[in-house]
C-alpha atoms as a PDB file:
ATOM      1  CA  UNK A   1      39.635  17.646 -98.675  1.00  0.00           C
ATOM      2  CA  UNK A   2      36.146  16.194 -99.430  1.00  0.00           C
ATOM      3  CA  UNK A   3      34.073  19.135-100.559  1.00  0.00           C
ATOM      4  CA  UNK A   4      30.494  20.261 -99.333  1.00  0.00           C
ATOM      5  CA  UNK A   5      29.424  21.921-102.157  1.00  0.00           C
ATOM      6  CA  UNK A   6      30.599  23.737-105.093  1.00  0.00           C
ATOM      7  CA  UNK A   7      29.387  26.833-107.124  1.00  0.00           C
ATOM      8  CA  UNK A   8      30.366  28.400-110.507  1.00  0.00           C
ATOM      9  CA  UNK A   9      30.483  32.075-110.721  1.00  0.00           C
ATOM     10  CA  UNK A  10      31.836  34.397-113.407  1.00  0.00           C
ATOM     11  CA  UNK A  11      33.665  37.447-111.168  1.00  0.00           C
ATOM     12  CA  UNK A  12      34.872  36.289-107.491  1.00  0.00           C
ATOM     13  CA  UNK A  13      35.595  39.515-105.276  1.00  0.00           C
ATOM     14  CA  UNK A  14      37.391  38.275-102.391  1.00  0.00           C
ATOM     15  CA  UNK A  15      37.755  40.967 -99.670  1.00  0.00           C
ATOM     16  CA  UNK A  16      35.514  43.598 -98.608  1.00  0.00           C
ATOM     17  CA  UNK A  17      37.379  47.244 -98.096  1.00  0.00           C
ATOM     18  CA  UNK A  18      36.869  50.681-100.435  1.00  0.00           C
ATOM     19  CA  UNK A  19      38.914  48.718-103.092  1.00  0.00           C
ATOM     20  CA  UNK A  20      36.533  44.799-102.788  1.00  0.00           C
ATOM     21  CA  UNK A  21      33.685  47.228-102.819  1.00  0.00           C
ATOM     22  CA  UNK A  22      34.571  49.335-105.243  1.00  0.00           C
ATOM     23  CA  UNK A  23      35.252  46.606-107.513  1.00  0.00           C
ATOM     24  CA  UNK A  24      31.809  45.168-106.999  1.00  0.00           C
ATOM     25  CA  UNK A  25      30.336  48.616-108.103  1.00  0.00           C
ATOM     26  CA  UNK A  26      32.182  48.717-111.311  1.00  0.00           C
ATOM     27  CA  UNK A  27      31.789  44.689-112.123  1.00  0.00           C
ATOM     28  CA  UNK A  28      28.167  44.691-111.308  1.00  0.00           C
ATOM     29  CA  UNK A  29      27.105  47.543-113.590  1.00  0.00           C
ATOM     30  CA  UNK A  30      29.208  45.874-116.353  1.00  0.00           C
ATOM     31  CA  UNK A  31      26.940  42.702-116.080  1.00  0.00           C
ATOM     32  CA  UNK A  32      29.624  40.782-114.643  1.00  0.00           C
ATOM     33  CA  UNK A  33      27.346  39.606-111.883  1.00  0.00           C
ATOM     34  CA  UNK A  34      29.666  39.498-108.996  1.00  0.00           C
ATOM     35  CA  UNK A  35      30.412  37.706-106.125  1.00  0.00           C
ATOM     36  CA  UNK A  36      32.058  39.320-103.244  1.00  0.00           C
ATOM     37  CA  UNK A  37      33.271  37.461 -99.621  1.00  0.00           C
ATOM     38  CA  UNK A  38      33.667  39.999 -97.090  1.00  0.00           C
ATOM     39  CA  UNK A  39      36.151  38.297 -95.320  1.00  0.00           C
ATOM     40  CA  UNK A  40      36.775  38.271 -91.555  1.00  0.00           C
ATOM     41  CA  UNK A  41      36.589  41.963 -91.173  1.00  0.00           C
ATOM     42  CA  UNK A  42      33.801  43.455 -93.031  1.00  0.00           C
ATOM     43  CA  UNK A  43      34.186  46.731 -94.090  1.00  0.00           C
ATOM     44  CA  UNK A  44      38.374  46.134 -93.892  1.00  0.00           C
ATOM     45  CA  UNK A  45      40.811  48.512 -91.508  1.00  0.00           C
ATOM     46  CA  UNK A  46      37.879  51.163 -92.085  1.00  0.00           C
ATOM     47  CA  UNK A  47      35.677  49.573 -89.876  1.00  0.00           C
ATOM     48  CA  UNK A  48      38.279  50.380 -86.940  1.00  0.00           C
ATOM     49  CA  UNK A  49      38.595  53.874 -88.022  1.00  0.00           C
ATOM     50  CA  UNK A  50      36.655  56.332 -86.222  1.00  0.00           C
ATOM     51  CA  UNK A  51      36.407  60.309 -88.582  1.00  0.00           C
ATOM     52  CA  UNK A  52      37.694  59.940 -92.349  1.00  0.00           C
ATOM     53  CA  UNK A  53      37.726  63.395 -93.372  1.00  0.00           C
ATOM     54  CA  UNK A  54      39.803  62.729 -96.520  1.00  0.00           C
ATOM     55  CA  UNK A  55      37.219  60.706 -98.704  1.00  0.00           C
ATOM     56  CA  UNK A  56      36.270  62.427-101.203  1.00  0.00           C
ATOM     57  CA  UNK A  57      32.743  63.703-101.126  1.00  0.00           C
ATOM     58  CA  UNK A  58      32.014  64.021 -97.697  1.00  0.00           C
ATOM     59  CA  UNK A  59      32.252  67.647 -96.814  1.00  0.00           C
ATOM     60  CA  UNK A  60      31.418  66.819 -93.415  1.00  0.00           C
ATOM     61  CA  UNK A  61      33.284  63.761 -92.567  1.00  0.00           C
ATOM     62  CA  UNK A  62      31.792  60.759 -91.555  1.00  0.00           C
ATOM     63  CA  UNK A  63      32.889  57.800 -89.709  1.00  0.00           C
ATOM     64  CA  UNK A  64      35.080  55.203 -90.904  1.00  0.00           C
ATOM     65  CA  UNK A  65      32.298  51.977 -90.312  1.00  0.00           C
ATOM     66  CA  UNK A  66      29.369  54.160 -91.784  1.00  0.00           C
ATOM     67  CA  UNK A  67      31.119  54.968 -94.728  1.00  0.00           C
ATOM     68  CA  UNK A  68      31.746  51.102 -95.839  1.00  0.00           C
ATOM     69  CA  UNK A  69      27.830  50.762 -95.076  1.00  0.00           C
ATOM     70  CA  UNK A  70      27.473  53.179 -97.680  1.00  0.00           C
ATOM     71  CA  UNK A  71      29.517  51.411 -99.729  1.00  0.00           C
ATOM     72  CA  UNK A  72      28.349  47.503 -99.672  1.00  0.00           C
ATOM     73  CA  UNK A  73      24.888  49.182-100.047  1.00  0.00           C
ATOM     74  CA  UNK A  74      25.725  50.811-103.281  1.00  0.00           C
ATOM     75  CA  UNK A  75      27.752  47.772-104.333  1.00  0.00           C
ATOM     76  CA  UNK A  76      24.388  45.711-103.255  1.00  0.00           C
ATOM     77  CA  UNK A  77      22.281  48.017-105.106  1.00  0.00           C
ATOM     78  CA  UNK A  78      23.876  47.725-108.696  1.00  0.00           C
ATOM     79  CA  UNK A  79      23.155  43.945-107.958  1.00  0.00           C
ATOM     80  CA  UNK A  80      26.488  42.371-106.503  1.00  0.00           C
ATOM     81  CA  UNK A  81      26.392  39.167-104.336  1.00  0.00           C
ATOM     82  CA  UNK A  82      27.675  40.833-101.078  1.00  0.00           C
ATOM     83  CA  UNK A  83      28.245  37.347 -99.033  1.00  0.00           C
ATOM     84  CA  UNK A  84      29.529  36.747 -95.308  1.00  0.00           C
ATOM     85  CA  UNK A  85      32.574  33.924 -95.620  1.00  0.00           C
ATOM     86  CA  UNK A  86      35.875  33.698 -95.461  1.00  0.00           C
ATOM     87  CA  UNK A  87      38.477  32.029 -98.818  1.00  0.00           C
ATOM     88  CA  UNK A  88      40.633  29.575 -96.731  1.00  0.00           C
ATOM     89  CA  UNK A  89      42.756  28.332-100.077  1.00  0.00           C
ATOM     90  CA  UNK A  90      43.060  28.945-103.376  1.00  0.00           C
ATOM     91  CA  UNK A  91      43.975  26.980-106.565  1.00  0.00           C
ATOM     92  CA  UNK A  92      45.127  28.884-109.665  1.00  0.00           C
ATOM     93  CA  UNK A  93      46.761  26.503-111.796  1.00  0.00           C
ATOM     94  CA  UNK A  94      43.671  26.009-114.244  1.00  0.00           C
ATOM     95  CA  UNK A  95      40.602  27.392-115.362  1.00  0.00           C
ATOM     96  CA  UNK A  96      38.617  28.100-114.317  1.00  0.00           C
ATOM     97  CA  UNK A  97      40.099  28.978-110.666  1.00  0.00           C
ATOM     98  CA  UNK A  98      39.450  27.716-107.701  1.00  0.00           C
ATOM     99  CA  UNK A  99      38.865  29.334-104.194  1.00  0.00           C
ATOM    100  CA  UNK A 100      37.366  27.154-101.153  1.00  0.00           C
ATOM    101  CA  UNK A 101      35.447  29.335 -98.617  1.00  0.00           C
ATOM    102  CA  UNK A 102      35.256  28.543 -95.187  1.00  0.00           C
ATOM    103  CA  UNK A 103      37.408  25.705 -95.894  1.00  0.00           C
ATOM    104  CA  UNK A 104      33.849  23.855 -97.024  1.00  0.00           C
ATOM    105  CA  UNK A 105      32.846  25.453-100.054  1.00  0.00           C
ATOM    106  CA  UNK A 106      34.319  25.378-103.545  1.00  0.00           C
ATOM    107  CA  UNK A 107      33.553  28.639-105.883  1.00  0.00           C
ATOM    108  CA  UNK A 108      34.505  28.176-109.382  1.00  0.00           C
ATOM    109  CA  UNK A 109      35.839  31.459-110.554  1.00  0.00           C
ATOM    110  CA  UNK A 110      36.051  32.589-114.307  1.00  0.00           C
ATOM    111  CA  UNK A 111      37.844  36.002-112.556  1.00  0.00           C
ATOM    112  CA  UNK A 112      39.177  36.480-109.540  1.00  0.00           C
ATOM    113  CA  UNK A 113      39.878  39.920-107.668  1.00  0.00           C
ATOM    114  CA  UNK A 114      41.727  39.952-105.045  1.00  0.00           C
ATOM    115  CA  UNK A 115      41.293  42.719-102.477  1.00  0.00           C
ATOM    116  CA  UNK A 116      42.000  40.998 -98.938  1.00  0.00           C
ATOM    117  CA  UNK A 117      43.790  44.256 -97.435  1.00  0.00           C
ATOM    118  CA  UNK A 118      46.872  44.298 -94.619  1.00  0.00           C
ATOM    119  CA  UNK A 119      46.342  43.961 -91.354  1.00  0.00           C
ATOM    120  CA  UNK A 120      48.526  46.854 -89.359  1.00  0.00           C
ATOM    121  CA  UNK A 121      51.168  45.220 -86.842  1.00  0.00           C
ATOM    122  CA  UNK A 122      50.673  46.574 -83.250  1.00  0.00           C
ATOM    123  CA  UNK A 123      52.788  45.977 -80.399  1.00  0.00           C
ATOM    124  CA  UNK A 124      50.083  44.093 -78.191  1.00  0.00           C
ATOM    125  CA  UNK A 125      49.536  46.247 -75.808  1.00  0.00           C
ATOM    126  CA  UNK A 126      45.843  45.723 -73.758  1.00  0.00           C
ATOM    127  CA  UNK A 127      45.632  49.660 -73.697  1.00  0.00           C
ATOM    128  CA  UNK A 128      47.061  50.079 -77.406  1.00  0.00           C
ATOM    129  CA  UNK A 129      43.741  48.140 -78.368  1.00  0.00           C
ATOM    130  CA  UNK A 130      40.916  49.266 -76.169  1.00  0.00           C
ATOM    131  CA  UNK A 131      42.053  52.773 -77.109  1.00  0.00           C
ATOM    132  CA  UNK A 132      42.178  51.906 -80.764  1.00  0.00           C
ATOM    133  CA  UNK A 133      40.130  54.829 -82.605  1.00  0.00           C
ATOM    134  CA  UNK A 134      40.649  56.941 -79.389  1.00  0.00           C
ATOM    135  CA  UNK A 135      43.814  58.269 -80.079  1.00  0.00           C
ATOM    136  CA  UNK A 136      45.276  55.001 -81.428  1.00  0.00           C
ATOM    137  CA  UNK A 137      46.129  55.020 -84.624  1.00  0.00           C
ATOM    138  CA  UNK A 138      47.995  53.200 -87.450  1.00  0.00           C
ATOM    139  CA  UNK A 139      48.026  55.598 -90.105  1.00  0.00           C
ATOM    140  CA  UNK A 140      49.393  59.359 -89.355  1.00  0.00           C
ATOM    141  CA  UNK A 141      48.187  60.427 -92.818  1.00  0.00           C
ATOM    142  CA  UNK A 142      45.037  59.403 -92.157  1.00  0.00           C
ATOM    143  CA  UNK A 143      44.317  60.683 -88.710  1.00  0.00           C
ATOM    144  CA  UNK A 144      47.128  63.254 -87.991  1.00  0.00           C
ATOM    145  CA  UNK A 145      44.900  65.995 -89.022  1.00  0.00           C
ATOM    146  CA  UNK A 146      42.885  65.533 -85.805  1.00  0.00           C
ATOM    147  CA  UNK A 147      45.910  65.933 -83.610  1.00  0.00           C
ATOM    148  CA  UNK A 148      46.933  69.788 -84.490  1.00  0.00           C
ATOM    149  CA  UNK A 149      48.694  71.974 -82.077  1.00  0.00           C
ATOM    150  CA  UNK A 150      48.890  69.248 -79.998  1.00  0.00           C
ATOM    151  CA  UNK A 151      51.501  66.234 -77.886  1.00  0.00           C
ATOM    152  CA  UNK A 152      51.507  62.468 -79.980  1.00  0.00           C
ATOM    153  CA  UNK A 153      54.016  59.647 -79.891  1.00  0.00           C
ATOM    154  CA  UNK A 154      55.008  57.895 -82.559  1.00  0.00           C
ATOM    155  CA  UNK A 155      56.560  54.174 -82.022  1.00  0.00           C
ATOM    156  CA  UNK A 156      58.573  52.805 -84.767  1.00  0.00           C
ATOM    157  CA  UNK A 157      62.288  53.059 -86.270  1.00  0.00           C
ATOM    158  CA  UNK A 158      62.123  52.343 -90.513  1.00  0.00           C
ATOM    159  CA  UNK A 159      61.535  54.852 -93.420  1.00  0.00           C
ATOM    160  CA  UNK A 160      57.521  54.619 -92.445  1.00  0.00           C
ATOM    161  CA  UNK A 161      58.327  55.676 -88.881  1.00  0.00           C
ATOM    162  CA  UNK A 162      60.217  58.151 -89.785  1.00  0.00           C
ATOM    163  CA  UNK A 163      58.065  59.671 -92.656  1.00  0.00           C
ATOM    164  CA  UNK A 164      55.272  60.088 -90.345  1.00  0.00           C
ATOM    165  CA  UNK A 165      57.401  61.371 -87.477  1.00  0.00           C
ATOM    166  CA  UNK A 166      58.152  64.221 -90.384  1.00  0.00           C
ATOM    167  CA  UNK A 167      54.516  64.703 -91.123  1.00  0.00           C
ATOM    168  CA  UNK A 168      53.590  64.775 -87.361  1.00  0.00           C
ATOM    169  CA  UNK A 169      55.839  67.410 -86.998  1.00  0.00           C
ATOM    170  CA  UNK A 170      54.109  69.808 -89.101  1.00  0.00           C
ATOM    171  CA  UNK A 171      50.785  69.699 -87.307  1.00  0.00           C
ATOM    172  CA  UNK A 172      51.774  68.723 -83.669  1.00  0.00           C
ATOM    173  CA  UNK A 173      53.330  70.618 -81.128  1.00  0.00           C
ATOM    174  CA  UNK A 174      55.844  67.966 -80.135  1.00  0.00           C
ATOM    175  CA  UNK A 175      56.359  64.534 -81.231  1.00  0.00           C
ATOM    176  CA  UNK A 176      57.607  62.001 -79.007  1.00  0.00           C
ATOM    177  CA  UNK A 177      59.430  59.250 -81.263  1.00  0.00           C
ATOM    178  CA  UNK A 178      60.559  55.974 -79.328  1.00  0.00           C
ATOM    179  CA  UNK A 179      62.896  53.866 -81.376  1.00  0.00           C
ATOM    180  CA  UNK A 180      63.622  50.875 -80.005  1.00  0.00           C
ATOM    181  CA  UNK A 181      67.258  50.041 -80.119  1.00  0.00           C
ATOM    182  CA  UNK A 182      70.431  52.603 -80.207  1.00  0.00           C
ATOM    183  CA  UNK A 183      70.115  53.530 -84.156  1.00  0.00           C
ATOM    184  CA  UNK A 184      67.353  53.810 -86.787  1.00  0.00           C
ATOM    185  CA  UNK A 185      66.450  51.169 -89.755  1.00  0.00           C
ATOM    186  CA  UNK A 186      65.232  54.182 -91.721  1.00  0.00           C
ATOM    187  CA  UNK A 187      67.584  55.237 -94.694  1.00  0.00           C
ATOM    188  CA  UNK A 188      70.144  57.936 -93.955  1.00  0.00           C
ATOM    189  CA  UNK A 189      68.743  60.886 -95.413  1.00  0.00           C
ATOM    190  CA  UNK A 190      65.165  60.406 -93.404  1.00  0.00           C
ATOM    191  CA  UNK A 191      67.369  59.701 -90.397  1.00  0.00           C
ATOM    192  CA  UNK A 192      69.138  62.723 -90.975  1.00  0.00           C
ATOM    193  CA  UNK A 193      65.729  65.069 -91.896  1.00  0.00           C
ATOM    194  CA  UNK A 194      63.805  63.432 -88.490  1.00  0.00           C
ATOM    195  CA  UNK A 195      66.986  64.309 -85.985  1.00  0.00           C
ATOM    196  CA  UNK A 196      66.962  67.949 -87.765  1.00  0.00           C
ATOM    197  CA  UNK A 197      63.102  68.689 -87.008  1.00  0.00           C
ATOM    198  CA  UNK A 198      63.648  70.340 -83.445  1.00  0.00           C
ATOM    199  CA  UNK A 199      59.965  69.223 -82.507  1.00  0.00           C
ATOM    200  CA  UNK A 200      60.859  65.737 -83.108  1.00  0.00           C
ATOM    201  CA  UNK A 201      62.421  64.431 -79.778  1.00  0.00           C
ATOM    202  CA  UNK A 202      63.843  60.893 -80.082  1.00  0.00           C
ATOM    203  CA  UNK A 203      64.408  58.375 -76.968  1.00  0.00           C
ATOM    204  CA  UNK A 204      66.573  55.763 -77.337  1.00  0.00           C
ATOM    205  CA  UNK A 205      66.902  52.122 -76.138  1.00  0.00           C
ATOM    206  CA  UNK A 206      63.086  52.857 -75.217  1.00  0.00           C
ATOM    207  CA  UNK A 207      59.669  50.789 -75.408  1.00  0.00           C
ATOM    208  CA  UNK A 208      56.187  51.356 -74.848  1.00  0.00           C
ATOM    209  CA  UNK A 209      55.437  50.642 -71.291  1.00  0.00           C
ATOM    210  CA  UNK A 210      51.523  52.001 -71.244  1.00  0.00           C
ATOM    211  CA  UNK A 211      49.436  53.778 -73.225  1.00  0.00           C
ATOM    212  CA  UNK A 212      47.609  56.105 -70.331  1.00  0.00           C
ATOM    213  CA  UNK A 213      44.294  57.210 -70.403  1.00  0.00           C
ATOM    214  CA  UNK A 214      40.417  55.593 -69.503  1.00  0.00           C
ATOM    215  CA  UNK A 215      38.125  56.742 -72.636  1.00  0.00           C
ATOM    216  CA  UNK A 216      40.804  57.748 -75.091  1.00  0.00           C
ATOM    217  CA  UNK A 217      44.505  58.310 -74.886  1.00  0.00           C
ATOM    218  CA  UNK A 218      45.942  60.667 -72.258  1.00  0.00           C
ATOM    219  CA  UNK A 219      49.532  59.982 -72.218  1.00  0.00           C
ATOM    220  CA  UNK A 220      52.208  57.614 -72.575  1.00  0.00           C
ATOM    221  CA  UNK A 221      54.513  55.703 -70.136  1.00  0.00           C
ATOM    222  CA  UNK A 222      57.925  55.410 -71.797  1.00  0.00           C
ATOM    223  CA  UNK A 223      60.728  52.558 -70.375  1.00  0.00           C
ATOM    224  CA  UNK A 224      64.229  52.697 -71.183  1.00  0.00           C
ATOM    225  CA  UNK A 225      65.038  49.074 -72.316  1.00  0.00           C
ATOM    226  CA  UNK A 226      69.082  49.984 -71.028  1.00  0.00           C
ATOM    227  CA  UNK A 227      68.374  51.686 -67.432  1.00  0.00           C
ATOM    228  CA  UNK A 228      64.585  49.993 -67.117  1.00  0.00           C
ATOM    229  CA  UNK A 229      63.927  53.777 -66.415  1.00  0.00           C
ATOM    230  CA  UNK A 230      60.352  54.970 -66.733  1.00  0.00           C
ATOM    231  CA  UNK A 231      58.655  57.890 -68.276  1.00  0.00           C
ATOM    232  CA  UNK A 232      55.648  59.821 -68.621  1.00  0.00           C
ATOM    233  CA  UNK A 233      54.858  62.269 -71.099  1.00  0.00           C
ATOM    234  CA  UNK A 234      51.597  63.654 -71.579  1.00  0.00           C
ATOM    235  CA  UNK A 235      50.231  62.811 -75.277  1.00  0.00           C
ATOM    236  CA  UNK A 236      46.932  63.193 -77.169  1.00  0.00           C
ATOM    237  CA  UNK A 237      47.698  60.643 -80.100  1.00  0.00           C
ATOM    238  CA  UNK A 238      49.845  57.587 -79.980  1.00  0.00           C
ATOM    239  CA  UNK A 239      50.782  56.432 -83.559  1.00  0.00           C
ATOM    240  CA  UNK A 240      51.989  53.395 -84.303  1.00  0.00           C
ATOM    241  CA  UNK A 241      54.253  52.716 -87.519  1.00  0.00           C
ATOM    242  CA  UNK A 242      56.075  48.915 -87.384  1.00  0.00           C
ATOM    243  CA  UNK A 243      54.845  48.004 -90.472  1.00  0.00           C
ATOM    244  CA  UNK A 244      51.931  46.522 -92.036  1.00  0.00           C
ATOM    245  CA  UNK A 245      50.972  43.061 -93.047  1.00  0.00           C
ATOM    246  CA  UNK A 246      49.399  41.868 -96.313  1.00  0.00           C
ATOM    247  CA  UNK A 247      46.670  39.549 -96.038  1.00  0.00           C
ATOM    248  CA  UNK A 248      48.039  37.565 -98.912  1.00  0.00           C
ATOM    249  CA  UNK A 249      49.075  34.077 -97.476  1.00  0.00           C
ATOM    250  CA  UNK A 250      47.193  31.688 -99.040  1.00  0.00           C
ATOM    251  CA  UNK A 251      47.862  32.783-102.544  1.00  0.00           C
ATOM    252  CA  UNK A 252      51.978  32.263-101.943  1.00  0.00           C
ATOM    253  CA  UNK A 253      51.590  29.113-104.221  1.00  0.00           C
ATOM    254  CA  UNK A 254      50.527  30.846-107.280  1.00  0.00           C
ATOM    255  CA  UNK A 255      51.469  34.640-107.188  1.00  0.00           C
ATOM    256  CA  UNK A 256      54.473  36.915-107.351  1.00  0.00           C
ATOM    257  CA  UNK A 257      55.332  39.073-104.274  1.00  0.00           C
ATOM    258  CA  UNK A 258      57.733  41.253-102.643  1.00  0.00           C
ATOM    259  CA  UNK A 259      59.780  40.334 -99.512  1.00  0.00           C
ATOM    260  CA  UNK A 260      57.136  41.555 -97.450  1.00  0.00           C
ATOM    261  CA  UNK A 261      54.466  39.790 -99.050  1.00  0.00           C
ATOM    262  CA  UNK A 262      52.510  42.531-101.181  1.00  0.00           C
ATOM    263  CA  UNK A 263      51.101  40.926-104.169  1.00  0.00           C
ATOM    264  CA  UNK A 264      52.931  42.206-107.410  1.00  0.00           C
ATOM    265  CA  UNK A 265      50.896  43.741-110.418  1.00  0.00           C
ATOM    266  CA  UNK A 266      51.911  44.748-113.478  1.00  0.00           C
ATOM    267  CA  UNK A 267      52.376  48.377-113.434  1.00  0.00           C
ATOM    268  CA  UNK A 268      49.627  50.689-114.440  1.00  0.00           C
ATOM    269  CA  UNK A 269      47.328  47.483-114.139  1.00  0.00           C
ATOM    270  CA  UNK A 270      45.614  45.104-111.540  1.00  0.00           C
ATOM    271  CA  UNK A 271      47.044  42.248-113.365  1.00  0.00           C
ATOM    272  CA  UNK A 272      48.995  39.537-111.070  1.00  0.00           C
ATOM    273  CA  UNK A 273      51.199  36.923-112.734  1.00  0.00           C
ATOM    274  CA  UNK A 274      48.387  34.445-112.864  1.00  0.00           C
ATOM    275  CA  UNK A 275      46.092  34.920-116.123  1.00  0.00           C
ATOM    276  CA  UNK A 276      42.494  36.072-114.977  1.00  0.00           C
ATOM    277  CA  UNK A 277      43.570  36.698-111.108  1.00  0.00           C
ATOM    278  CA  UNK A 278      43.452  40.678-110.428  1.00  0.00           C
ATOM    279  CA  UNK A 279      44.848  42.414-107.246  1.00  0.00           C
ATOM    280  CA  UNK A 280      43.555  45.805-105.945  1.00  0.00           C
ATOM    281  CA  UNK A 281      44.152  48.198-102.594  1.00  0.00           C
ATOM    282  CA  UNK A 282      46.376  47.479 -99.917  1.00  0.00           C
ATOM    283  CA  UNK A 283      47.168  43.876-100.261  1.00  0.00           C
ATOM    284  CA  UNK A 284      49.339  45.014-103.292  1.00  0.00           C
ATOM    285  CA  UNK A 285      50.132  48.689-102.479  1.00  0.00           C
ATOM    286  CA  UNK A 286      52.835  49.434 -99.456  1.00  0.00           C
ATOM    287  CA  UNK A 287      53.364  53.016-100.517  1.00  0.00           C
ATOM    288  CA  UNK A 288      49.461  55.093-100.625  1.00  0.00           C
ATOM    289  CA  UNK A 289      47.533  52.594 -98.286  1.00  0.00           C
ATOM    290  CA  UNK A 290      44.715  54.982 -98.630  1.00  0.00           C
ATOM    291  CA  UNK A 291      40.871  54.349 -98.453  1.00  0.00           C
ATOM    292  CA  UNK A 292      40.856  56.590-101.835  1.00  0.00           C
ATOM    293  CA  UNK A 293      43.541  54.994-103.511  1.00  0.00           C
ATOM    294  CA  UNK A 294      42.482  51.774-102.568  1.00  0.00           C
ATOM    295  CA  UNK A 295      38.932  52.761-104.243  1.00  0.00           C
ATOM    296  CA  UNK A 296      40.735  53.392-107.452  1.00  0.00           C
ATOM    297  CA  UNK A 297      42.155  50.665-107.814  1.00  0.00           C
ATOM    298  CA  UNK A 298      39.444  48.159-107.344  1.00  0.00           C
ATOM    299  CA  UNK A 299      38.130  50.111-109.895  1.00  0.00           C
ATOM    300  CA  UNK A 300      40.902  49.106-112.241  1.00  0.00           C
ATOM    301  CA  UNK A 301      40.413  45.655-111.065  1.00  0.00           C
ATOM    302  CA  UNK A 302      36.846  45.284-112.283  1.00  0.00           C
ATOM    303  CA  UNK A 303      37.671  47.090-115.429  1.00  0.00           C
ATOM    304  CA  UNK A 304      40.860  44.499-116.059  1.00  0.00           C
ATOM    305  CA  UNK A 305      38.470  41.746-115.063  1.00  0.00           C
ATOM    306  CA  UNK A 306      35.892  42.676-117.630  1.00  0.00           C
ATOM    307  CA  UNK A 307      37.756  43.095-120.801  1.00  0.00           C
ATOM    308  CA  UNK A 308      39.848  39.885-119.910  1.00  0.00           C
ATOM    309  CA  UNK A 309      36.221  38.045-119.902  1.00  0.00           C
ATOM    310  CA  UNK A 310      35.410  40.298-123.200  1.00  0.00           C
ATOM    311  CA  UNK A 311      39.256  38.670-124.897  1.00  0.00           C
ATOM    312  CA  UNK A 312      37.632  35.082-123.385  1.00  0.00           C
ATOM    313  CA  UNK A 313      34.403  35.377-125.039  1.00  0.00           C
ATOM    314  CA  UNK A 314      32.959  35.239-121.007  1.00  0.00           C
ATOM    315  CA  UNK A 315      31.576  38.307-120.634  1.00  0.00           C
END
């Protein structure tokens, strides 16, 4: 690949969520001068979020988009490099590393953070989309809270599914959960807990038909994948919980994952296998997947980052 042009920075922040940004805080006030790619969603699942009212320090709420303004402005303000761009490949096998952006431009990296987020898997559904924010959601933690005393659906049939089926159940009247075959992938004792919960009512051999409703979601048409029977129940959330995706493809070359593709770090650190490459928020947690959480750990990142430059004699 003939290359454009190439650039040597000291700390590369690839990704652009509460963890790229948060790591861009932290590295830029430790004179690490970094660099930070937003990626091809700026702001990360946030930015399709409408209320957070779990962040810490907003009494109020606020929405999910303004919130990551807030953030690249404070990451801007301590002096980070907050570009638009997008890393298309990767080389780790020497220093220092190498990440092409755009599939044009080459940015030598003394450190690298990772913090390209997952990407929630949805069932493709026209309505599932335009109502996205309007009673569409991917995360029953986050936005369960707005659905008290009231009907949701919940699509989905592993431990996930069936963990926020449970915590549905505490703050909704009734939750509708459609599994998709005749049995559950969830383990036995969350099987057992979700078919206990008498507000949880399961339907079998059943798909989402339609997700009903013009400005945000009204109800749900059900179909029966056995009898092609169809229907309606009348919901005011639709959740949906088939797994999430990390955005960790193109560094499969040079770094450890799980099965599912989550970038592995040694525990209680940001640290990947690769010597100077750091991981943070969702692209290497499966279990929190929380804005907070995320934020934490791209603090760790730029922390890790900085006293492996220190070790170096780079920072």
């Amino acid at each position: 690949m003939e290359q454009t042009a190439s650039e040597k920075v000291h700390c590369l922040i690839i990704g652009s969520g509460p963890a790229g940004y948060t790591a861009a805080v932290y590295a830029a006030r430790a004179n690490l001068r970094p660099v930070l790619y937003q990626g091809i969603q700026p702001g990360g699942q946030l930015t399709i979020t409408t209320e957070v009212e779990n962040y810490p320090g907003y009494p109020d709420g606020v929405q999910g988009p303004e919130m990551m303004v807030h953030f690249e402005k404070q990451a801007t303000r301590m002096g980070a490099d907050i570009r638009y761009g997008l890393a298309t490949k990767v080389d780790f096998s020497s220093h220092p590393h190498k990440v092409w952006i755009d599939e044009e431009k080459l940015i030598l990296a003394d450190a690298v953070i990772i913090a390209t987020g997952a990407s929630a898997k949805w069932l493709g559904l026209e309505s599932e989309q335009r109502l996205n924010g309007y009673g569409v959601s991917a995360c029953a933690v986050c936005d369960g809270f707005f659905f008290r005393n009231k009907e949701v659906a919940i699509v989905g049939a592993g431990d996930t599914a069936a963990e926020e089926a449970l915590y549905l159940s505490k703050l909704c009247t009734t939750v509708h959960m459609l599994i998709r075959k005749d049995k559950m992938r969830a383990s036995r004792i969350m099987q057992e807990r979700v078919q206990q919960t008498p507000n949880i009512k399961i339907y079998w051999n059943s798909e989402t038909d339609e997700v009903l409703g013009e400005s945000r979601v009204e109800g749900l048409r059900i179909k029966n994948n056995k009898t092609g029977e169809k229907t309606t129940v009348p919901i005011s959330g639709f959740f949906v919980a088939i797994g999430h995706q990390p955005n960790s493809g193109i560094f499969a070359d040079y770094l450890q994952m799980d099965e599912a593709g989550y970038i592995q770090t040694t525990p209680g650190t940001s640290k990947t296998n690769v010597e100077g490459v750091f991981a943070a928020g969702d692209v290497q947690d499966k279990i929190y997947r929380q804005a907070v959480t995320a934020a934490g750990s791209g603090c760790m990142a730029a922390l890790d980052a900085e006293r492996y430059l220190s070790a170096k004699g780079l920072a």
